[in-house]
Protein backbone atom coordinates (compact mmCIF):
# COMPACT_ATOMS: atom_id res chain seq x y z
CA UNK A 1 96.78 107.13 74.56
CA UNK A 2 93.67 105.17 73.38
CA UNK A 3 95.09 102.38 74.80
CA UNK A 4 95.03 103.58 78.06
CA UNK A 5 91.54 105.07 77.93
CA UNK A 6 90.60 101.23 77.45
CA UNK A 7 92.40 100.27 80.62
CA UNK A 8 91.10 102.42 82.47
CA UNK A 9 87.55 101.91 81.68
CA UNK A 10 88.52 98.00 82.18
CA UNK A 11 89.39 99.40 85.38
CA UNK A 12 86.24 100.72 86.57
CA UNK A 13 84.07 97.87 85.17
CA UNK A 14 85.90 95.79 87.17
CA UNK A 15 85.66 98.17 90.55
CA UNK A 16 81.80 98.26 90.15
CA UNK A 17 81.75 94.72 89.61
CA UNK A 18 83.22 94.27 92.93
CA UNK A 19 81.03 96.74 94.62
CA UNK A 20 78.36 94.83 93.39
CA UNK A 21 79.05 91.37 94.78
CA UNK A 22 81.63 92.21 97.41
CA UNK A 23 80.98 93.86 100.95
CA UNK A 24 84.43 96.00 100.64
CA UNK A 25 83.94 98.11 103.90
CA UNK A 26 85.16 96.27 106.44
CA UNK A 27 87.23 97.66 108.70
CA UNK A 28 90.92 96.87 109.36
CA UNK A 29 90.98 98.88 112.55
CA UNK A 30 88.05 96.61 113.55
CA UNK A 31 90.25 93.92 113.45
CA UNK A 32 93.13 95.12 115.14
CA UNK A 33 90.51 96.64 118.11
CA UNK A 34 88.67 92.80 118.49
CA UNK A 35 92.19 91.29 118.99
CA UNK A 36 93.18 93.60 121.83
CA UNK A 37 89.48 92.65 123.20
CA UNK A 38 90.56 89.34 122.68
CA UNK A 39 94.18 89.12 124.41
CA UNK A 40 92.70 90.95 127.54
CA UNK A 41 89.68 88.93 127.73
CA UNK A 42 92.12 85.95 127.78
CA UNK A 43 94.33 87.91 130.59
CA UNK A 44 91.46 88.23 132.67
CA UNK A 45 90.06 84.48 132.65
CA UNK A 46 94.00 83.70 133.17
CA UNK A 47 94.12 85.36 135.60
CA UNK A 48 90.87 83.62 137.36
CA UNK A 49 92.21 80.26 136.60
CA UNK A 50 95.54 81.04 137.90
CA UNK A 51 93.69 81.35 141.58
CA UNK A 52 91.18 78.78 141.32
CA UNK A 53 91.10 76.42 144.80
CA UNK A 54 90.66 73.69 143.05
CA UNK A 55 91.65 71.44 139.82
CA UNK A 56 89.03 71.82 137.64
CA UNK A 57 86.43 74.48 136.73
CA UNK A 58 82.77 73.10 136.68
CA UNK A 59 79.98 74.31 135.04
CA UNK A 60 78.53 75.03 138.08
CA UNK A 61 81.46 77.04 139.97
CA UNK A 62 81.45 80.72 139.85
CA UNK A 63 84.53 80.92 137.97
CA UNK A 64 83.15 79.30 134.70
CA UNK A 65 80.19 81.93 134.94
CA UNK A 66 82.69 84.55 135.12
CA UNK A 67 84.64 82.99 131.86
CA UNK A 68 81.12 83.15 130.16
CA UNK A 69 80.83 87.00 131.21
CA UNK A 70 84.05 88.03 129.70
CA UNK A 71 83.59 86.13 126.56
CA UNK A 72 80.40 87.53 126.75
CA UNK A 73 82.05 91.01 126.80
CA UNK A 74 84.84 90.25 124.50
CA UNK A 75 82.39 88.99 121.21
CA UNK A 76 79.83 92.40 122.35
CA UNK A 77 82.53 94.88 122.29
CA UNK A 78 84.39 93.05 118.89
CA UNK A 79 81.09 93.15 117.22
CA UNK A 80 79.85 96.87 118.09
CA UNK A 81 83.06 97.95 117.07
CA UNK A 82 83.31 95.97 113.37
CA UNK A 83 79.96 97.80 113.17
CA UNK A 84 80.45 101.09 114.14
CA UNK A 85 83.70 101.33 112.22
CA UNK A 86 82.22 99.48 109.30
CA UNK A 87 79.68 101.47 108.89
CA UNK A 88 81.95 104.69 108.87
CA UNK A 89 83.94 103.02 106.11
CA UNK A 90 81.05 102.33 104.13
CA UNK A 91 79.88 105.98 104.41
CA UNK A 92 82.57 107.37 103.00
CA UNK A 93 82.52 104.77 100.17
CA UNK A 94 78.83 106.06 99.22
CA UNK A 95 78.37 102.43 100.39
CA UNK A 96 75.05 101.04 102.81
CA UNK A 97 76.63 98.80 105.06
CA UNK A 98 73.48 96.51 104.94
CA UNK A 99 73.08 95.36 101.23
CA UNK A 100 73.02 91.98 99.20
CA UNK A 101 76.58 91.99 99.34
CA UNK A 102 77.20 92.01 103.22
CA UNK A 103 73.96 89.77 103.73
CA UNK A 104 75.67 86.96 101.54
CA UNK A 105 78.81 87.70 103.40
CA UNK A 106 77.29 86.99 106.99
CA UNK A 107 75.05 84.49 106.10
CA UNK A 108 78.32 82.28 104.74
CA UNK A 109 80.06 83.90 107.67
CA UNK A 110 77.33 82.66 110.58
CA UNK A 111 76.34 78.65 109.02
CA UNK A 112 80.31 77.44 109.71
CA UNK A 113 80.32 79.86 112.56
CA UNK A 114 76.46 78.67 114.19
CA UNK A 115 77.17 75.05 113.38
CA UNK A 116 81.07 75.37 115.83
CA UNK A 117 79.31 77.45 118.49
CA UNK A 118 76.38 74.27 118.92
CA UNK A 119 79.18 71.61 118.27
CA UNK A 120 81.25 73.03 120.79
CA UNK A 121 77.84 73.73 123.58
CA UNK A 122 77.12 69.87 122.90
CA UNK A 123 81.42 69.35 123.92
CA UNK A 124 80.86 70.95 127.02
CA UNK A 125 78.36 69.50 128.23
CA UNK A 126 79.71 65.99 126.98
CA UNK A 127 82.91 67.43 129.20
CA UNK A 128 85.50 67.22 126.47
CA UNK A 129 86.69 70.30 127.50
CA UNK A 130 90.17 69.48 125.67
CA UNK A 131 88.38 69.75 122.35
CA UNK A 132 86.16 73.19 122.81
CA UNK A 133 89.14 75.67 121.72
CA UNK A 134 90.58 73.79 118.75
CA UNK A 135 86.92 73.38 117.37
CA UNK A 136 86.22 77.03 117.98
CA UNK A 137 89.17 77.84 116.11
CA UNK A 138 88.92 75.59 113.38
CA UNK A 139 85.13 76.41 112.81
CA UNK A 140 86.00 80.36 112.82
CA UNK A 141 88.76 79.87 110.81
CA UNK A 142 85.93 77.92 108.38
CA UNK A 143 83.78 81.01 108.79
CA UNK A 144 86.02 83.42 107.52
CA UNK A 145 87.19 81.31 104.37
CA UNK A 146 83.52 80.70 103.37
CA UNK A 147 82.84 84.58 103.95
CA UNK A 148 85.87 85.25 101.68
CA UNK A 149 84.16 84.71 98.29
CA UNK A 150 81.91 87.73 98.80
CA UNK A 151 84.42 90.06 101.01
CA UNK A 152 88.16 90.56 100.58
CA UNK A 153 90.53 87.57 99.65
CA UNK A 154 93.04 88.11 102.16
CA UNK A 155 90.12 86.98 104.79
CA UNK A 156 90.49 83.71 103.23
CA UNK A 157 93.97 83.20 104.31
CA UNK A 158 93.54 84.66 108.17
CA UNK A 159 90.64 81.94 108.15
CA UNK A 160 92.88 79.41 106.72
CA UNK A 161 96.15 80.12 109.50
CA UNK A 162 92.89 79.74 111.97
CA UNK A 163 92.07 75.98 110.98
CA UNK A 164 96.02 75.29 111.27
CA UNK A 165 95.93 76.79 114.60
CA UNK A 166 93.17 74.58 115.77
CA UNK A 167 94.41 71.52 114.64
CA UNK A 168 98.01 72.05 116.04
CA UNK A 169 95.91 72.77 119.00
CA UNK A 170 94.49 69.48 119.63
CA UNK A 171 97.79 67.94 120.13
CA UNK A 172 98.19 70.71 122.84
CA UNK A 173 94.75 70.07 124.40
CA UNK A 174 95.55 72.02 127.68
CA UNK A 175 96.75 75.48 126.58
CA UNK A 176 93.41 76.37 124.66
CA UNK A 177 93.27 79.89 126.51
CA UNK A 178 97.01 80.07 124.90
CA UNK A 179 95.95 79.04 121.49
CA UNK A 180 92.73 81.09 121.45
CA UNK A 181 94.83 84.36 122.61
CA UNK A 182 97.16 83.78 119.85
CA UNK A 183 94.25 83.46 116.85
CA UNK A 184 91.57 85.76 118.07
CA UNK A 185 94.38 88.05 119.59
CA UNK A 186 97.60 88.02 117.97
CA UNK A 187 96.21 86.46 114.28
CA UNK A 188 93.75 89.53 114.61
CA UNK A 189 95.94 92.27 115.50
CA UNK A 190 98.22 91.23 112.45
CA UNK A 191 95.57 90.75 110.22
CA UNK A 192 93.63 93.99 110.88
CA UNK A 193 97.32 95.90 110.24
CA UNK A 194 97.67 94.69 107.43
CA UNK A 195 94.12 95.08 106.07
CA UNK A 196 94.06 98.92 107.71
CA UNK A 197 97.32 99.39 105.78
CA UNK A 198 96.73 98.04 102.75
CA UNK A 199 93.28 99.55 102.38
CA UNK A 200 92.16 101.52 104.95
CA UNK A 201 95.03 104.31 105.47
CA UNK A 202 94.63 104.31 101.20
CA UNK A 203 91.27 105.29 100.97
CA UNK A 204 91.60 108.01 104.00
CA UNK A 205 94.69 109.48 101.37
């Protein structure tokens, strides 16, 4: 019986030590809701590519400003929705969604993340237009391991089957659309299930 007064106190030392330097409220639902942005962003520029009138997309043509509006759309709706829902989940935590924890999070998040979104600006305007999805992908999935240390663990291994995807995709250098709809979509989607079951649907019991 004494025993198991010590475990449990080992127990809840070691839950307010990970309050303390993890961000624990994100949401799984989040997840699943910015890869269902995701897949019908990618339907939608599909979609415009499928009746282009001519071979390539410039950066000029009204198509590629139109593939820049619903990416546009697709990162504003993921991100006001991982905030909104967030934010719930950190309310009924007793949490604030902005402390130390979640500012160490997103600034290891957004340095991999900043340093892709430049690197792949200075690919399109070079033209390599091959290269711009497998270094998105490889840079997110960068993001999300370096976030990792001060979130949950399982992010590191989403962020690690995002690096793979990348790199098989530059063998494949003209289905990015493909290879981006299966890791922000599908690799979402299954990673937000299992992160809404796992946690999420626990704490609401």
């Amino acid at each position: 019986m004494e025993d198991q007064r010590y475990i449990d106190q080992l127990k809840d030392i070691r839950n307010i030590m990970d309050r303390s330097s993890r961000f624990l409220s994100l949401s799984g639902l989040s997840g699943v809701l910015a890869g269902v942005y995701a897949i019908c962003g990618a339907i939608a520029v599909h979609f415009i590519i499928q009746h282009r009138s001519y071979l390539y997309i410039t950066l000029e043509s009204k198509e590629f400003r139109q593939i820049v509006a619903i990416a546009f759309a697709v990162i504003v709706l993921s991100l006001s929705t991982g905030v909104i829902l967030s934010s719930r989940k950190a309310k009924k935590r007793g949490e604030k969604i902005w402390n130390k924890s979640s500012q160490r999070m997103l600034i290891n998040l957004f340095i991999p993340l900043t340093t892709g979104g430049i690197f792949g600006i200075l690919l399109l305007k070079e033209e390599h237009y091959g290269l711009i999805a497998p270094v998105t992908l490889i840079f997110y999935g960068l993001a999300l391991v370096n976030a990792s240390k001060y979130t949950f663990e399982t992010l590191r291994s989403l962020g690690i089957a995002f690096v793979i995807l990348g790199l098989v995709n530059t063998g494949f250098p003209g289905y990015g659309l493909y290879f981006w709809a299966l890791g922000f979509g599908v690799l979402h989607i299954l990673y937000g299930t299992i992160m809404y079951l796992k946690f999420d649907r626990k704490q609401a019991d």
